[in-house]
Protein backbone atom coordinates (compact mmCIF):
# COMPACT_ATOMS: atom_id res chain seq x y z
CA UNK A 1 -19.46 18.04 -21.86
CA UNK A 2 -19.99 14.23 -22.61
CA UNK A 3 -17.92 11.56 -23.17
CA UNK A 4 -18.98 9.64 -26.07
CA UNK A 5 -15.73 7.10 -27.32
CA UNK A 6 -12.31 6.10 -25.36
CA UNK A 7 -9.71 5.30 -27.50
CA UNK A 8 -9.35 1.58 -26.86
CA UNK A 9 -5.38 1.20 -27.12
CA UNK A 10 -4.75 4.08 -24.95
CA UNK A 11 -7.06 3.40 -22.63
CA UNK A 12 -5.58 -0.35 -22.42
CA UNK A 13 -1.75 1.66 -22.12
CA UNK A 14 -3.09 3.23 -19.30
CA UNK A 15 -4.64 0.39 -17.60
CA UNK A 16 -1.87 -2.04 -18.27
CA UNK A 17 0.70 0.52 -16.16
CA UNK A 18 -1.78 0.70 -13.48
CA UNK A 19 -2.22 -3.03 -13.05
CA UNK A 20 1.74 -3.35 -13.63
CA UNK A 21 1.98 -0.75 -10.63
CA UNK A 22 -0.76 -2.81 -8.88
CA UNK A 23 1.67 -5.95 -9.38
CA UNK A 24 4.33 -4.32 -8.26
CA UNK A 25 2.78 -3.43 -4.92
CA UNK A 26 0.90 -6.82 -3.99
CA UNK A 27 3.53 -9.09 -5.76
CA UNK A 28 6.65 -8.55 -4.73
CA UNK A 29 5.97 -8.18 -0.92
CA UNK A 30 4.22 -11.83 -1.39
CA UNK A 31 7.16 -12.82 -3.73
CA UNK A 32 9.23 -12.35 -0.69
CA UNK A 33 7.13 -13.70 1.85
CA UNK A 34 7.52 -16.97 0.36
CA UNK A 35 10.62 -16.81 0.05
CA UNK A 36 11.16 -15.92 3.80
CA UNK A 37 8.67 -19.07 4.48
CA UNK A 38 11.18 -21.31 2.61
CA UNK A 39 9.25 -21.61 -0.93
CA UNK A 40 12.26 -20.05 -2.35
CA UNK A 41 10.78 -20.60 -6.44
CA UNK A 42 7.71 -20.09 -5.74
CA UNK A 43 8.39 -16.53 -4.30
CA UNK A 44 10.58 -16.17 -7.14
CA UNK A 45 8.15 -16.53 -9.67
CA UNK A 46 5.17 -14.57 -7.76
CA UNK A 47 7.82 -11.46 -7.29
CA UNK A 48 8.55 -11.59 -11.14
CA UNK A 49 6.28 -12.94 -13.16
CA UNK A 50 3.08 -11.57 -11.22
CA UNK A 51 3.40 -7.74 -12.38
CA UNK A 52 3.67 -8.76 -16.05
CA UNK A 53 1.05 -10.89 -15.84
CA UNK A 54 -1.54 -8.46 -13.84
CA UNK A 55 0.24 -5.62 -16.54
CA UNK A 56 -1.10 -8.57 -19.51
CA UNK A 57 -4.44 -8.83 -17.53
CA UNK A 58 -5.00 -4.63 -17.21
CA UNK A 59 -3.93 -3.98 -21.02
CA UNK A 60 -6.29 -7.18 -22.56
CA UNK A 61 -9.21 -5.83 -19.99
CA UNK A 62 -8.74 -2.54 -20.84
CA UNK A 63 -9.32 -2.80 -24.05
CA UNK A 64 -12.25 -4.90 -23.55
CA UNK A 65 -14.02 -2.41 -21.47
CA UNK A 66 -13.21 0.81 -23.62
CA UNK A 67 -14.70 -1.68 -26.77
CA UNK A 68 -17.79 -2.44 -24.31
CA UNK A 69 -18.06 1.35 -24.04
CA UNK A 70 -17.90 2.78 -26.84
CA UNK A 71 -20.41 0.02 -27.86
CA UNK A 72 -22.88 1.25 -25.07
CA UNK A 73 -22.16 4.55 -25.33
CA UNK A 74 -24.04 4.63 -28.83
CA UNK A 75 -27.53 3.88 -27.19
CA UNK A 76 -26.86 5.88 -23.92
CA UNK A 77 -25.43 8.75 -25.38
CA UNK A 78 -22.19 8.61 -23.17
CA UNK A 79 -21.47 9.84 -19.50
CA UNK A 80 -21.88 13.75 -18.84
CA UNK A 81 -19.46 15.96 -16.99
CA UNK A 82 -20.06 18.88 -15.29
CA UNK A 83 -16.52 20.32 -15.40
CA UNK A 84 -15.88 23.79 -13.15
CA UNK A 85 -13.00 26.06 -13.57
């Protein structure tokens, strides 16, 4: 089996949620370590607005890669699988 084109929006979907969920992880517990160090807006805008923007950053370079791979895929012939069941 070979994989020879990724949808481009659904593979940015996908890697916007997973960069959200990255966010989500890494941002808020620094959010609220600033806030505990007294940078009370600061933590407030790393604890909101840094999912969204690491969800902006996984959908645009998601799509960028699945365009860069369909792209290669034409002259390499895509990635093989070797799938048991």
């Amino acid at each position: 089996m070979t994989i020879k084109k990724i949808n481009s929006g659904s593979f940015a979907k996908l890697s916007g949620v997973l960069f959200i969920l990255l966010g989500i992880i890494v941002c808020i517990p620094a959010g609220l370590y600033f806030i505990i160090t007294g940078n009370f807006l600061e933590g407030i805008m790393i604890a909101v607005f840094g999912p969204a923007v690491l969800g902006l950053d996984g959908l645009i370079s998601g799509f960028v890669f699945a365009l860069c791979f369909n792209i290669a895929s034409r002259f390499a012939g895509g990635i093989k699988l070797e799938i048991e069941q």
